[in-house]
N, C-alpha and C. Protein backbone atom coordinates (compact mmCIF):
# COMPACT_ATOMS: atom_id res chain seq x y z
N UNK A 1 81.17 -195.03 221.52
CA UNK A 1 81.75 -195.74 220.39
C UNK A 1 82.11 -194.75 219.29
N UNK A 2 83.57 -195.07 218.91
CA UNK A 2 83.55 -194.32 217.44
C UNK A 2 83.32 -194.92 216.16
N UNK A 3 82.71 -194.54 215.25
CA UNK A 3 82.40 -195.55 214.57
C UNK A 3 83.79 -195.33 213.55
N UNK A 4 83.86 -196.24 212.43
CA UNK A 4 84.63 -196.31 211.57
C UNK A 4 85.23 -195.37 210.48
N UNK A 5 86.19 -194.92 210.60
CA UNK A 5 86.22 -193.80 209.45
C UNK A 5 87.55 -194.37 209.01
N UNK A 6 87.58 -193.15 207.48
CA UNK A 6 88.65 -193.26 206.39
C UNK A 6 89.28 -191.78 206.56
N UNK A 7 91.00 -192.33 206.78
CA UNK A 7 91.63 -191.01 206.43
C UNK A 7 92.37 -190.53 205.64
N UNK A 8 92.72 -189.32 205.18
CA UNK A 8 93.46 -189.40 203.77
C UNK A 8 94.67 -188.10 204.31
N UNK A 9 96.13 -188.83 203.60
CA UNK A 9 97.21 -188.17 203.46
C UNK A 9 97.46 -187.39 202.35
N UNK A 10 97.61 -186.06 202.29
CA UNK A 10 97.64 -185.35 200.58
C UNK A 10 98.98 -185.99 200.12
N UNK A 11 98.82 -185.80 198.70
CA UNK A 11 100.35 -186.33 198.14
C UNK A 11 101.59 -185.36 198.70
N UNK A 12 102.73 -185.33 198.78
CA UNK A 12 103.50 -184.70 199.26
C UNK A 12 105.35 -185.19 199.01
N UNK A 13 105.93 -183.51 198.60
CA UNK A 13 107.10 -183.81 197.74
C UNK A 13 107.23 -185.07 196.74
N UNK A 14 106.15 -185.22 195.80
CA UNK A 14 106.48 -186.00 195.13
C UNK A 14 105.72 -187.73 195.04
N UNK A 15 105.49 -187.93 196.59
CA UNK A 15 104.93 -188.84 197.04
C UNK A 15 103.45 -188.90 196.89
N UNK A 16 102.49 -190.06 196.63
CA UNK A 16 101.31 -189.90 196.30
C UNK A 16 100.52 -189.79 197.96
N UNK A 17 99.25 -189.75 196.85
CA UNK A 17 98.84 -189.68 198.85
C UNK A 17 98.34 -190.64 199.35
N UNK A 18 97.81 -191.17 200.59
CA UNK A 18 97.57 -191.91 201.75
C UNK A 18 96.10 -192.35 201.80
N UNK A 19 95.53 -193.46 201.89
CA UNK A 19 94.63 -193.89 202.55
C UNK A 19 94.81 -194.56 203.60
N UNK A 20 94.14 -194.20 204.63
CA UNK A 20 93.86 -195.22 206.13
C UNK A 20 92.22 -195.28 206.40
N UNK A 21 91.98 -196.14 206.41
CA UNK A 21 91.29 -197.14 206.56
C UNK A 21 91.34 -197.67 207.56
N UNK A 22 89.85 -198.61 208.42
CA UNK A 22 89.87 -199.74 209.21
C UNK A 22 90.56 -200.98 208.16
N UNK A 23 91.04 -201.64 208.78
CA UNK A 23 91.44 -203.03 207.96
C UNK A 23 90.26 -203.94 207.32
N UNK A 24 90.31 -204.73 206.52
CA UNK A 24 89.14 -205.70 206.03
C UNK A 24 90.01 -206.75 205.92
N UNK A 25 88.91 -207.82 205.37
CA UNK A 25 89.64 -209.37 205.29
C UNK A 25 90.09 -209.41 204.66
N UNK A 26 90.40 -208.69 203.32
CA UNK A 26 90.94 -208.54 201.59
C UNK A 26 92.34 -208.33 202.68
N UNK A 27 92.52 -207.50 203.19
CA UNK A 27 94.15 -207.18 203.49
C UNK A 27 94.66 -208.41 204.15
N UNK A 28 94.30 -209.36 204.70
CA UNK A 28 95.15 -210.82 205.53
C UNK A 28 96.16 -210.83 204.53
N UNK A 29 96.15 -211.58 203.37
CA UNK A 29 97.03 -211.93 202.72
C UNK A 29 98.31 -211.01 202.85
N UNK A 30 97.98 -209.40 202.59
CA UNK A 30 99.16 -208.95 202.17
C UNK A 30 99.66 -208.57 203.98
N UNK A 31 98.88 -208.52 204.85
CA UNK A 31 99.32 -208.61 206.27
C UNK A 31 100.53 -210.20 206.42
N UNK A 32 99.97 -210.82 205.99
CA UNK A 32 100.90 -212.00 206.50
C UNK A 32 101.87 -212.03 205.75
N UNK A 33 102.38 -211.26 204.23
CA UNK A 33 103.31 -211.03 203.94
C UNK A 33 103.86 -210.45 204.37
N UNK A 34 103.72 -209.37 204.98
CA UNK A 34 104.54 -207.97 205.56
C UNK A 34 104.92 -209.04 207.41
N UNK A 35 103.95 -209.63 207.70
CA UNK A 35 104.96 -210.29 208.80
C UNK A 35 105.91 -211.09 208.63
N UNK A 36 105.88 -212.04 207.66
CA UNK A 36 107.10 -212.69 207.26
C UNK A 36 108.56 -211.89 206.96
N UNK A 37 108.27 -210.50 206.76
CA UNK A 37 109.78 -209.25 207.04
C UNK A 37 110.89 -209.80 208.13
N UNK A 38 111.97 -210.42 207.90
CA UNK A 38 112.37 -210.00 209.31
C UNK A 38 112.78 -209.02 209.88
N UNK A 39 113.15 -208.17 209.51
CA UNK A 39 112.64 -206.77 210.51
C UNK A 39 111.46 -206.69 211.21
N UNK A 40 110.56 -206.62 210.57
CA UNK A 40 108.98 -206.51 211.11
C UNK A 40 108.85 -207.90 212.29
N UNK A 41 109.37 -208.87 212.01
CA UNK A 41 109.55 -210.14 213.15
C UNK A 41 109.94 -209.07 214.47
N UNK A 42 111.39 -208.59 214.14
CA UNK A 42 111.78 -208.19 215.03
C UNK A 42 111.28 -207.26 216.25
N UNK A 43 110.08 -206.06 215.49
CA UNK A 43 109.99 -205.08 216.17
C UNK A 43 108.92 -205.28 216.64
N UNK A 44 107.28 -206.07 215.46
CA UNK A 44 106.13 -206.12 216.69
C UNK A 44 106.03 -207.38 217.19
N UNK A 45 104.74 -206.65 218.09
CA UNK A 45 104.90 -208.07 218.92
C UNK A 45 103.74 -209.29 218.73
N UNK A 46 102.53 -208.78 218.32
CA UNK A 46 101.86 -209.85 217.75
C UNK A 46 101.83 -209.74 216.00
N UNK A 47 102.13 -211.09 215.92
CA UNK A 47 102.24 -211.71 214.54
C UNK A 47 101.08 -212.14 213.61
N UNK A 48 101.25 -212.13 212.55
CA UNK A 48 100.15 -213.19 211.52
C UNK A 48 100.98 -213.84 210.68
N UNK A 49 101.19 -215.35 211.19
CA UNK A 49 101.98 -216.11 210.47
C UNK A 49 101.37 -216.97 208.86
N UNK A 50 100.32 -216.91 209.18
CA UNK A 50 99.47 -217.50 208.37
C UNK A 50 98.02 -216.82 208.28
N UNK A 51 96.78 -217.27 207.33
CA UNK A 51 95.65 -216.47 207.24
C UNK A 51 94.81 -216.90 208.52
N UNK A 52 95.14 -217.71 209.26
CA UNK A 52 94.64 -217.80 210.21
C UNK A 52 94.54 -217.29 211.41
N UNK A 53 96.15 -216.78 211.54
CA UNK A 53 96.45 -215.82 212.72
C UNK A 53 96.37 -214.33 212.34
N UNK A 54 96.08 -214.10 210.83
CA UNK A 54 95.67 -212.82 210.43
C UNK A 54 94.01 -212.20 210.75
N UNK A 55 93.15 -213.43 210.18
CA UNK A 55 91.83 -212.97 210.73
C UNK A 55 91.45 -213.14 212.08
N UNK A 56 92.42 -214.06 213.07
CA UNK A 56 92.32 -213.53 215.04
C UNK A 56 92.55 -211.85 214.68
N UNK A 57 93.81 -211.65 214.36
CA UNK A 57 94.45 -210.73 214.12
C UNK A 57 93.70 -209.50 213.57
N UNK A 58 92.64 -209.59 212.74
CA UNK A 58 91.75 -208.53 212.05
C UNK A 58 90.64 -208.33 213.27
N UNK A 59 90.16 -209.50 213.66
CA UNK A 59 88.86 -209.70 214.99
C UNK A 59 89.65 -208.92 215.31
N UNK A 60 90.40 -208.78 216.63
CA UNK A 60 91.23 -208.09 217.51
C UNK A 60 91.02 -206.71 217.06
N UNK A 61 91.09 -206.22 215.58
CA UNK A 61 91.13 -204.45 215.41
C UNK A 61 89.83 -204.26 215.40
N UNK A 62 88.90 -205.02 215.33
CA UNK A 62 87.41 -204.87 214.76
C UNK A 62 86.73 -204.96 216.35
N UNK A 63 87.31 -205.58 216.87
CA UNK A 63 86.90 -205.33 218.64
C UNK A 63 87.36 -204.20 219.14
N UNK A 64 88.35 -203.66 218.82
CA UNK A 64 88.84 -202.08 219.49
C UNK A 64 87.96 -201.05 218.77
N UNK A 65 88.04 -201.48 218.30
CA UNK A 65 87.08 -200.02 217.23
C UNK A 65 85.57 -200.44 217.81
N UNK A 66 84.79 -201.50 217.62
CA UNK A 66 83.88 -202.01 218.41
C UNK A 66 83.62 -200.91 220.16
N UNK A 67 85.02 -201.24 220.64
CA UNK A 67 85.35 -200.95 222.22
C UNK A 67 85.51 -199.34 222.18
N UNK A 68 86.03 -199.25 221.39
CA UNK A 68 86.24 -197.54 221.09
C UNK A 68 87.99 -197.46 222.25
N UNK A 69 88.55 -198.82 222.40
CA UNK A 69 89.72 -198.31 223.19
C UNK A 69 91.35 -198.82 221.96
N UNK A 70 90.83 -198.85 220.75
CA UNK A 70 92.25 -199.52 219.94
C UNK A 70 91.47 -198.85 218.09
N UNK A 71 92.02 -198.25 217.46
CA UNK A 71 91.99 -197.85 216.14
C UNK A 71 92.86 -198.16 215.43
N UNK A 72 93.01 -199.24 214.68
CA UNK A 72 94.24 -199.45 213.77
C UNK A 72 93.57 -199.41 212.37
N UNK A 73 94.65 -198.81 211.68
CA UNK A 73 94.31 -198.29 209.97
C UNK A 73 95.14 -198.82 209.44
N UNK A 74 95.07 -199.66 208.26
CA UNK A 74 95.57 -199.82 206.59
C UNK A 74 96.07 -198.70 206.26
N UNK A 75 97.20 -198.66 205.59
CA UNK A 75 98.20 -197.60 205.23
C UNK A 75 98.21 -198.52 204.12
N UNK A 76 97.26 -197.61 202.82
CA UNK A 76 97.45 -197.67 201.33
C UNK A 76 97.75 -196.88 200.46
N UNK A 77 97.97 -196.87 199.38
CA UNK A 77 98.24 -195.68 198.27
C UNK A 77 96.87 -195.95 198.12
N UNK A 78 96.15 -194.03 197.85
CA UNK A 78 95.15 -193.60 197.70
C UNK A 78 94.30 -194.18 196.34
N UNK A 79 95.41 -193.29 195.18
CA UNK A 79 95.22 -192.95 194.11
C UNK A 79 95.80 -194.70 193.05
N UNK A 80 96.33 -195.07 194.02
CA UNK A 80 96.60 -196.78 193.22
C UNK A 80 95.61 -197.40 192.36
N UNK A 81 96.00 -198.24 191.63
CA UNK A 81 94.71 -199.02 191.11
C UNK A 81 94.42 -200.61 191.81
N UNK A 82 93.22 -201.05 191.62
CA UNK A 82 93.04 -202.04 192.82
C UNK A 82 93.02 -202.92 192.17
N UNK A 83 93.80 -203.87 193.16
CA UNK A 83 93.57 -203.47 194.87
C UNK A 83 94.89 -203.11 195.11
N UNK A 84 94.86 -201.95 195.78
CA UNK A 84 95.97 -201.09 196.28
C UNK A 84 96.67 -202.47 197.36
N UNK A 85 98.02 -201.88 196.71
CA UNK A 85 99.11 -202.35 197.97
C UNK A 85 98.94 -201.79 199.39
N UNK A 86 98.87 -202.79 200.42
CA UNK A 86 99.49 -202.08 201.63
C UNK A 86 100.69 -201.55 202.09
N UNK A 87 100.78 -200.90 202.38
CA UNK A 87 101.84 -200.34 203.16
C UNK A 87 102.87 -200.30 204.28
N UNK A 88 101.59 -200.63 205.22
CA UNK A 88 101.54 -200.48 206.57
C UNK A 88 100.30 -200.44 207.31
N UNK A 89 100.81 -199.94 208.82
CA UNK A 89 99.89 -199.37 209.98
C UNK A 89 99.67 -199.22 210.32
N UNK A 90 98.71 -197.84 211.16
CA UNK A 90 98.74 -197.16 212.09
C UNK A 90 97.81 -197.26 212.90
N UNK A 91 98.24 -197.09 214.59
CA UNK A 91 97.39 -197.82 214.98
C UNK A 91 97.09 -196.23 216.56
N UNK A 92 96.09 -196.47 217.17
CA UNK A 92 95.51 -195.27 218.51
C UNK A 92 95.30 -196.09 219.12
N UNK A 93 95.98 -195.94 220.52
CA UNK A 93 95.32 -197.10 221.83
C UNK A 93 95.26 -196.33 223.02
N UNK A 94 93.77 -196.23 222.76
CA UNK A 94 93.22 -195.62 224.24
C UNK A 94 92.96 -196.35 225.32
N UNK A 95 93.40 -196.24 226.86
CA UNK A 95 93.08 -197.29 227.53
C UNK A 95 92.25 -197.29 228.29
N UNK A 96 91.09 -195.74 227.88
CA UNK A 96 90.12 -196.17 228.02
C UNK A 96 89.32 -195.30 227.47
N UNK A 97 88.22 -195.27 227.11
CA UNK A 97 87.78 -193.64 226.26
C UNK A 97 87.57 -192.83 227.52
N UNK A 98 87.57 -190.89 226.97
CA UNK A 98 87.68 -190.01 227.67
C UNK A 98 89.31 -190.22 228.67
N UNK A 99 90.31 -191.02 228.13
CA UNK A 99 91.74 -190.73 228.38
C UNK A 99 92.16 -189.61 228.77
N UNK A 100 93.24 -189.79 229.39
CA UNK A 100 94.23 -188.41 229.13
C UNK A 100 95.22 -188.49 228.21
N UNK A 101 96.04 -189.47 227.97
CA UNK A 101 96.79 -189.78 227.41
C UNK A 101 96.60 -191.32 226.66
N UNK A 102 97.21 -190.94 225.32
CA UNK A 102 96.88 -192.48 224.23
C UNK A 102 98.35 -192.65 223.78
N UNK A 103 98.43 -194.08 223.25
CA UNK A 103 99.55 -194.54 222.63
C UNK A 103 99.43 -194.81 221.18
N UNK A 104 100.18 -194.19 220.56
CA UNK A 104 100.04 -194.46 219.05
C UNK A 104 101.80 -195.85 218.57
N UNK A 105 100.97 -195.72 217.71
CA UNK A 105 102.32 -196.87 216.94
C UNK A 105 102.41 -197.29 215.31
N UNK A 106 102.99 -197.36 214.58
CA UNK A 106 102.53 -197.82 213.14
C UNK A 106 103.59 -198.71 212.67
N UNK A 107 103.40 -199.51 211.45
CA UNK A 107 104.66 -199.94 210.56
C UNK A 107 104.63 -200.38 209.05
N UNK A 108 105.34 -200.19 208.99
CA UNK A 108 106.14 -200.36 207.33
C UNK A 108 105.78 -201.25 206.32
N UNK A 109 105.52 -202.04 205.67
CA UNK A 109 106.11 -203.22 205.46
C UNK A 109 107.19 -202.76 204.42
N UNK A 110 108.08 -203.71 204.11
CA UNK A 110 109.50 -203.64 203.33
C UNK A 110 109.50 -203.16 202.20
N UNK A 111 108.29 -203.18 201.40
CA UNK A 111 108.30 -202.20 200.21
C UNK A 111 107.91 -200.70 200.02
N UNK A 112 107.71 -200.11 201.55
CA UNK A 112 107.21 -199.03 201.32
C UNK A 112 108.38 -198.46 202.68
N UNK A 113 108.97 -199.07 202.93
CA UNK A 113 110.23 -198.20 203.69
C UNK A 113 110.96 -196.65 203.43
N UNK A 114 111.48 -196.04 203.59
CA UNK A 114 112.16 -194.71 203.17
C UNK A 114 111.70 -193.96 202.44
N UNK A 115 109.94 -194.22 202.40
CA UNK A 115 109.55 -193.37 201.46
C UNK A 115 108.69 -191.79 202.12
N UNK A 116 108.78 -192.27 203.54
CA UNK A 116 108.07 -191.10 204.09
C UNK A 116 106.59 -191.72 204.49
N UNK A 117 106.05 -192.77 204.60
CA UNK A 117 104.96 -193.14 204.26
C UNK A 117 104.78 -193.25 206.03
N UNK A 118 105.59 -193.93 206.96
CA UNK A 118 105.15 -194.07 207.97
C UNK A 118 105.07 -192.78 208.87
N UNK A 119 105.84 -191.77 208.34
CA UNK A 119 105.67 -190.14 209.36
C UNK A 119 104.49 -189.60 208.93
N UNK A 120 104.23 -189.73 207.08
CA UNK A 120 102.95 -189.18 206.92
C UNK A 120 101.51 -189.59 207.39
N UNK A 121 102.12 -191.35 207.78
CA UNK A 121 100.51 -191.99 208.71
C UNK A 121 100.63 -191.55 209.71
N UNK A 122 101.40 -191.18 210.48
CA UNK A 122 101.78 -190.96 212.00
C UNK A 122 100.91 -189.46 212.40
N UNK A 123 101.03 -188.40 210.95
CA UNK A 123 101.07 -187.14 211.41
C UNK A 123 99.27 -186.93 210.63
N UNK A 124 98.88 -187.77 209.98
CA UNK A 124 97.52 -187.93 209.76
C UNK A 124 96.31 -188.79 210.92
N UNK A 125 97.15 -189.75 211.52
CA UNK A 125 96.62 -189.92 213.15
C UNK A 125 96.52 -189.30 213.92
N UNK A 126 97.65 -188.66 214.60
CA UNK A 126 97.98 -187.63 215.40
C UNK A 126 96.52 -186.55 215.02
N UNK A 127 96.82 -186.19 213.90
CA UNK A 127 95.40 -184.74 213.37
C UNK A 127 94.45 -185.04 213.71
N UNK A 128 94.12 -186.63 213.52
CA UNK A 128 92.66 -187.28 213.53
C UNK A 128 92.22 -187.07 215.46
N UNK A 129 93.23 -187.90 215.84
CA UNK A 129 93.55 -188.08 217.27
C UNK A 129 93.06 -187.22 217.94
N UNK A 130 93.77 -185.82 217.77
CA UNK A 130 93.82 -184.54 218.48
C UNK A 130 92.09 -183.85 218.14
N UNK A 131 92.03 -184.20 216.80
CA UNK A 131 90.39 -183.84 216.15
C UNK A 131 89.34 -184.26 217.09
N UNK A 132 89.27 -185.95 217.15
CA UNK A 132 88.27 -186.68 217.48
C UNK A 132 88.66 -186.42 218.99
N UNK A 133 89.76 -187.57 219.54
CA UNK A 133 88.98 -186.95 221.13
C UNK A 133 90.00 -186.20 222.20
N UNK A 134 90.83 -184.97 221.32
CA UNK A 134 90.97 -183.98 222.74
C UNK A 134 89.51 -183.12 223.52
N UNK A 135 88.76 -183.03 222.69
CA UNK A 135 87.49 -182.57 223.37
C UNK A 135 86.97 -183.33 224.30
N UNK A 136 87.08 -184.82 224.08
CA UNK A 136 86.65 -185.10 225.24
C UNK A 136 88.06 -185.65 226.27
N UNK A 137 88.98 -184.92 226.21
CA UNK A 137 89.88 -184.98 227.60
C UNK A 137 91.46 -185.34 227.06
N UNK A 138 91.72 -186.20 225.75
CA UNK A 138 92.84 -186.24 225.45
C UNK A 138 93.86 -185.27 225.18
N UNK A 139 95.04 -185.41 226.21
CA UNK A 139 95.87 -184.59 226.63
C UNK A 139 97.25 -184.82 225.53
N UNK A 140 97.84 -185.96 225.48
CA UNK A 140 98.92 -186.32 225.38
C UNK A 140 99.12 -187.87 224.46
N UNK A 141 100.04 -187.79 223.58
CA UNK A 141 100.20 -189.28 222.33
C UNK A 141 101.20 -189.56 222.87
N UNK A 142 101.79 -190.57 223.33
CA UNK A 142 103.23 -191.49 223.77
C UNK A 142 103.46 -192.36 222.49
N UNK A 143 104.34 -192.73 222.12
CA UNK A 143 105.01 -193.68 221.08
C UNK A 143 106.19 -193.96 222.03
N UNK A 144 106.23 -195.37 221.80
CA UNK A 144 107.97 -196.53 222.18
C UNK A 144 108.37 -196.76 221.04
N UNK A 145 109.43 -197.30 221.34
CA UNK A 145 109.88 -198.20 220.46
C UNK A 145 111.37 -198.27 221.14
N UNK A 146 112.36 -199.46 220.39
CA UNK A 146 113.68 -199.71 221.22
C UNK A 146 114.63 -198.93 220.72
N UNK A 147 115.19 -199.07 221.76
CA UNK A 147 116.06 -198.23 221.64
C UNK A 147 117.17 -198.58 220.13
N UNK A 148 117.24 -199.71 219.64
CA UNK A 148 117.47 -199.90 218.60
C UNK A 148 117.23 -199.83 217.14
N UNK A 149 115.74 -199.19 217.20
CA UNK A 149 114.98 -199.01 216.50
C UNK A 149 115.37 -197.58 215.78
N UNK A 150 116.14 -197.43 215.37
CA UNK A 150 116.63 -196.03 214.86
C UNK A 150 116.01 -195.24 213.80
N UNK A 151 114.95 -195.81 212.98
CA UNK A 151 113.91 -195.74 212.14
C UNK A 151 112.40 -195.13 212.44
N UNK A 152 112.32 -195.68 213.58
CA UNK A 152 111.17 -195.44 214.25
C UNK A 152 111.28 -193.86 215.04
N UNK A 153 112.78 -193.68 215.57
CA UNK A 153 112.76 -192.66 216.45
C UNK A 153 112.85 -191.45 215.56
N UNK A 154 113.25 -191.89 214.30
CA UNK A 154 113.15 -190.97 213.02
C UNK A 154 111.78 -190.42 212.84
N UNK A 155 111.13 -191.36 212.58
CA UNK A 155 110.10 -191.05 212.22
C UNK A 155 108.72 -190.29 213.60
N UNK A 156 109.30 -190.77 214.81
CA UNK A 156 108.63 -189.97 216.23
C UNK A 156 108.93 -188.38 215.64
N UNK A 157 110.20 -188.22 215.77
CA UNK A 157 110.69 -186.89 215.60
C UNK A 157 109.66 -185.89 214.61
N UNK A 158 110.25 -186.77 213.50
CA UNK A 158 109.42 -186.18 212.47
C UNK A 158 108.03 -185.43 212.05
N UNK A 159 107.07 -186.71 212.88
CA UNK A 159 106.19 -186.31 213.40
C UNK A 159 105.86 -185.81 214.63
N UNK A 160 106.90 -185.11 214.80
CA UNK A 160 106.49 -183.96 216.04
C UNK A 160 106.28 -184.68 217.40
N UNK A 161 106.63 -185.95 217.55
CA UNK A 161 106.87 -186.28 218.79
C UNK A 161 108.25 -186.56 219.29
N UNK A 162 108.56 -185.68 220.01
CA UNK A 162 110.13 -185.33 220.56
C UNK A 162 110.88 -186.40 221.99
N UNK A 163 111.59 -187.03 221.76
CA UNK A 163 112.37 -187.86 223.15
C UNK A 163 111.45 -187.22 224.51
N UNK A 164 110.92 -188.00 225.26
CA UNK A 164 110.52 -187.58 226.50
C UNK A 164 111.34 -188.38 227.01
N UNK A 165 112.10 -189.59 227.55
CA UNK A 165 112.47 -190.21 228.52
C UNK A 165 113.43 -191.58 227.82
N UNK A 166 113.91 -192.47 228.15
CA UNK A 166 114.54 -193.54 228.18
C UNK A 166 113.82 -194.46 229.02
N UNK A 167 113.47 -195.65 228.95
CA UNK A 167 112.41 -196.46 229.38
C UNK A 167 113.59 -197.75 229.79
N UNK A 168 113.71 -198.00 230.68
CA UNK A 168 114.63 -199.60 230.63
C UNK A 168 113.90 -200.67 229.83
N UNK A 169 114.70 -202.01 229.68
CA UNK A 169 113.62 -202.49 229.22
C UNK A 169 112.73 -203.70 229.93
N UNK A 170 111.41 -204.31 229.85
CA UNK A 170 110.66 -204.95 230.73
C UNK A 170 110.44 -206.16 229.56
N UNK A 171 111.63 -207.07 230.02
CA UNK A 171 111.49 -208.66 229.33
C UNK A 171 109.90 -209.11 229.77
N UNK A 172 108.97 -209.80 228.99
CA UNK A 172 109.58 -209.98 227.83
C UNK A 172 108.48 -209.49 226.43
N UNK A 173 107.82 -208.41 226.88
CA UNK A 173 107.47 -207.94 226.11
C UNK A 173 108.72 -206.56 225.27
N UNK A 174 109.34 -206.00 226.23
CA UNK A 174 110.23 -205.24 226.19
C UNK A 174 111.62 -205.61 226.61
N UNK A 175 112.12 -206.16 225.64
CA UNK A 175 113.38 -206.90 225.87
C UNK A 175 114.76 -205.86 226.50
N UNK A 176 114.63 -205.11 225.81
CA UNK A 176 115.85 -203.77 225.38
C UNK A 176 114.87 -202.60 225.67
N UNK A 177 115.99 -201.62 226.45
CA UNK A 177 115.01 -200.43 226.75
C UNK A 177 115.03 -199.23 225.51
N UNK A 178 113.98 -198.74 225.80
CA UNK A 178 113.86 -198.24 224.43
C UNK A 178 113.39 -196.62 225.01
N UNK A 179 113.04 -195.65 223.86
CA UNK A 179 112.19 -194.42 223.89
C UNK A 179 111.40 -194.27 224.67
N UNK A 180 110.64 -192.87 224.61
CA UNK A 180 109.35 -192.59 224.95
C UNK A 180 109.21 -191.72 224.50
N UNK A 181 108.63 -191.04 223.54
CA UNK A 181 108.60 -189.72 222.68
C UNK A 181 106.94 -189.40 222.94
N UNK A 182 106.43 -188.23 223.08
CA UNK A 182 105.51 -187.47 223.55
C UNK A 182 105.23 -186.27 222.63
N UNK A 183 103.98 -186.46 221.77
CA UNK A 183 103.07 -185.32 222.00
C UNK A 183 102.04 -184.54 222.80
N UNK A 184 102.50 -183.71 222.44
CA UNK A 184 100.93 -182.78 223.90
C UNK A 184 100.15 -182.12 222.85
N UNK A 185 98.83 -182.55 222.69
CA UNK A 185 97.45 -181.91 221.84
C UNK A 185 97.47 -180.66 222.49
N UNK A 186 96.70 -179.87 221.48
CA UNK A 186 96.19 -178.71 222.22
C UNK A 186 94.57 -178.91 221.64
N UNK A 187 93.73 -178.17 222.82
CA UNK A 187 91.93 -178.19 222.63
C UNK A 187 91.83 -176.95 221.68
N UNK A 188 91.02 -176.98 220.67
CA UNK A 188 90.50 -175.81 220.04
C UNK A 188 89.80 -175.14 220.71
């Protein structure tokens, strides 16, 4: 099991810096705002339409972290005054501990778009990622997303995960074929 930790993004060009966090129940509310986005409709795939499908929705991260096979973080401003806005979120899915390879993923919500906020969660996971468990065997981070998603593949890049492949797509979780962008850890 891993237990729970907090990670922090330094401020950068201008931008303040980052807290990630496990999620708590304080965040439902502003979770079920950020799903009502339609963009955000568009791209994930489970929803919180209401506070009800937000705290299934919180259980669910609190069981992976529990499982040690799913880590999803709150993407807040650090230095905010509270209660800090969310952001977003980033999420590690191991499919099983001592992996070779994990899937990362994060998102936006609409007020914190173009600000750099989702490459800087991406590349503060990734650190954590590669920290916590390439020692014990993790090789490699995969990120999807569709191929329409032109935002997202921005932000793969950015954070140092480069096009590996073209994926068709597999209705109906994967409607439209999309990416596959790949990092490879290295062991200290």
């Amino acid at each position: 099991m891993t237990p729970p930790v907090t990670l922090r993004a330094a401020p950068a060009a201008g931008r303040p810096a980052l807290l990630l966090r496990p999620w708590r129940e304080e965040d439902v509310p502003a979770l079920v705002e950020a799903c009502a986005d339609p963009a955000m409709r568009q791209w994930i795939h489970h929803r919180a339409d209401d506070e009800a499908e937000g705290l299934r929705w919180l259980a669910e991260q609190r069981r992976g972290w529990a499982s040690g096979v799913r880590f999803a973080f709150a993407v807040l401003e650090e230095d905010a005054p509270a209660p800090r806005r969310l952001l977003g979120n980033a999420v590690l899915k191991l499919p099983k501990p001592g992996a070779l390879a994990a899937e990362v993923g994060y998102w936006t919500a609409a007020h914190a778009r173009g600000r750099g906020t989702a490459t800087r969660a991406l590349d503060t996971l990734t650190a954590w990622a590669a920290e916590t468990f390439a020692p014990t065997g993790l090789r490699r981070l995969d990120l999807f997303h569709q191929l329409d998603n032109e935002a997202s593949c921005r932000v793969a890049r950015k954070a140092g995960y480069p096009t590996h492949t073209t994926l068709p797509a597999t209705p109906p979780a994967h409607p439209l074929p999309g990416h596959l962008h790949t990092h490879h850890l290295t062991h200290p």
